[in-house]
Protein backbone atom coordinates (compact mmCIF):
# COMPACT_ATOMS: atom_id res chain seq x y z
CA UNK A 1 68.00 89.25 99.76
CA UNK A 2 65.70 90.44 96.87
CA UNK A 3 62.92 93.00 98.42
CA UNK A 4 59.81 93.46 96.51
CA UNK A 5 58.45 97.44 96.86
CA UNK A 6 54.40 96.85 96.46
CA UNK A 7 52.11 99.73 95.83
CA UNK A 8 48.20 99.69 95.47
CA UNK A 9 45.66 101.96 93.98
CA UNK A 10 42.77 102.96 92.46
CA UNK A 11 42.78 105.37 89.76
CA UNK A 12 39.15 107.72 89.47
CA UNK A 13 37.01 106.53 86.47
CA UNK A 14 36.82 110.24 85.13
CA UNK A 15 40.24 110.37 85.43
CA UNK A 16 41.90 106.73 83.67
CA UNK A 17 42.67 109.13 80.42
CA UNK A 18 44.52 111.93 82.53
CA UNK A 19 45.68 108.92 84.31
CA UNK A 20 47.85 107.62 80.86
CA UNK A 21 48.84 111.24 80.39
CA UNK A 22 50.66 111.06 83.93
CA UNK A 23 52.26 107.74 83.35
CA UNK A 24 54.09 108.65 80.51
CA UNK A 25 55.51 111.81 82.32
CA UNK A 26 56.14 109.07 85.40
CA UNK A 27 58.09 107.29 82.97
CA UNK A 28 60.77 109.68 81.75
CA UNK A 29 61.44 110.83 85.51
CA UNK A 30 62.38 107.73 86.56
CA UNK A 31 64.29 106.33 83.82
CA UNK A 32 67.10 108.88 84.80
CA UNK A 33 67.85 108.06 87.90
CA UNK A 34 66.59 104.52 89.11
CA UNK A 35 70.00 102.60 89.03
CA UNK A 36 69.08 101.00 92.21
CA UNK A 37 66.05 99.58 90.82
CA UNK A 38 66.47 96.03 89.36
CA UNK A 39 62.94 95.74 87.59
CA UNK A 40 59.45 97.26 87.72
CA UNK A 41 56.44 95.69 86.50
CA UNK A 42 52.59 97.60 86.46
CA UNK A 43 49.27 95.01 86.30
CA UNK A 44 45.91 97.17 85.89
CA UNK A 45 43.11 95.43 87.27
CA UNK A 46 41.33 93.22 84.89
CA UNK A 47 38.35 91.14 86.27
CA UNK A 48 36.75 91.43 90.11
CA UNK A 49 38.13 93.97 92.38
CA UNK A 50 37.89 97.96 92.07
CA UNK A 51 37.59 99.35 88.08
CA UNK A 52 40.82 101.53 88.09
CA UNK A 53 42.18 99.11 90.33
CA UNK A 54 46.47 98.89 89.88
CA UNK A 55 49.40 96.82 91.35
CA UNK A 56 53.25 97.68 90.66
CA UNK A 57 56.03 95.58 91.60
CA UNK A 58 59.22 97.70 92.40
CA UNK A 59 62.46 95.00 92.30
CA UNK A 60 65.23 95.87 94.50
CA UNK A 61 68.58 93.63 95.37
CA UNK A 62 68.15 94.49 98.87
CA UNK A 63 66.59 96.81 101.59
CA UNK A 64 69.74 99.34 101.33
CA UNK A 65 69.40 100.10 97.56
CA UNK A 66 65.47 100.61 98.44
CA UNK A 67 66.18 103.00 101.17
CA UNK A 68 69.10 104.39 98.77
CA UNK A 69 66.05 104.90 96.11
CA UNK A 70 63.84 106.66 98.57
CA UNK A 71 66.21 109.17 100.21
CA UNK A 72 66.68 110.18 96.53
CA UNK A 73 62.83 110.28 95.66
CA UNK A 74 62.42 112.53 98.86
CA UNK A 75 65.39 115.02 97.86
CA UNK A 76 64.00 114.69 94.06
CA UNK A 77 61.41 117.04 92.66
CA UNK A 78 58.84 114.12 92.87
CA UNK A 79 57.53 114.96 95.93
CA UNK A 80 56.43 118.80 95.16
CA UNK A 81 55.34 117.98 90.97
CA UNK A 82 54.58 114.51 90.30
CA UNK A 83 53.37 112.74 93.62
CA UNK A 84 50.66 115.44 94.20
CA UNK A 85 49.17 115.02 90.10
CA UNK A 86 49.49 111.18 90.89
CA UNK A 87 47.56 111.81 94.02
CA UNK A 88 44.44 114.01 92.56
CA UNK A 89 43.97 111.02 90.16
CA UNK A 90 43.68 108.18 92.50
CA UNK A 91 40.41 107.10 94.61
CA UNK A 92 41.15 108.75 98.23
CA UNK A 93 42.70 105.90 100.68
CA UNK A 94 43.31 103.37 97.94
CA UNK A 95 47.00 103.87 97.76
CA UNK A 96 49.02 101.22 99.83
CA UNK A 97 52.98 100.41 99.85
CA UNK A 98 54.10 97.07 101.29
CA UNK A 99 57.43 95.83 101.35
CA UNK A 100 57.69 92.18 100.56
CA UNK A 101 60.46 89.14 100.54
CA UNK A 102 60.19 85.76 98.26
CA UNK A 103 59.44 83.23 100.19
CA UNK A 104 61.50 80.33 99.23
């Protein structure tokens, strides 16, 4: 059963440049070591909602391989250098995660 990671945020206004900065950094950490991950996909808010406002879809084949991908995220150095930068940027108790099934 496909699972469906979904994570919600809003980014500061002063801080959308800084913000582009950190993604690219995001980027080459997880490209090493996400074999577990089937696809990701980012959507930046475009009309209504919050300015900053940003949705990402983390695709996983099932709940083990996401559990698989966060025991390694907690034992990776994500947690002490990247999450904290990620979390100075973003508007304080925007950030959701939501785990999510297709309905079919």
């Amino acid at each position: 059963m496909t699972v469906f990671l979904v994570e919600t945020y809003v980014i500061k206004p002063e801080e959308q440049a800084e913000f582009m900065a950190y993604k690219k950094k995001w980027k080459k950490f997880f490209a090493l070591w996400l074999k577990e991950l089937k696809s990701h996909r980012m959507f930046a808010q475009l009309l209504g909602g919050n300015y900053g406002g940003y949705v990402e879809m983390w695709e996983f084949e099932n709940l083990a391989d996401l559990e698989k991908f966060f025991n390694k995220l907690m034992k990776s150095d994500y947690t002490t250098k990247l999450y904290p930068e990620f979390a100075s940027l973003t508007v304080p108790a925007t950030h959701s995660m939501n785990i999510w099934n297709p309905v079919e």
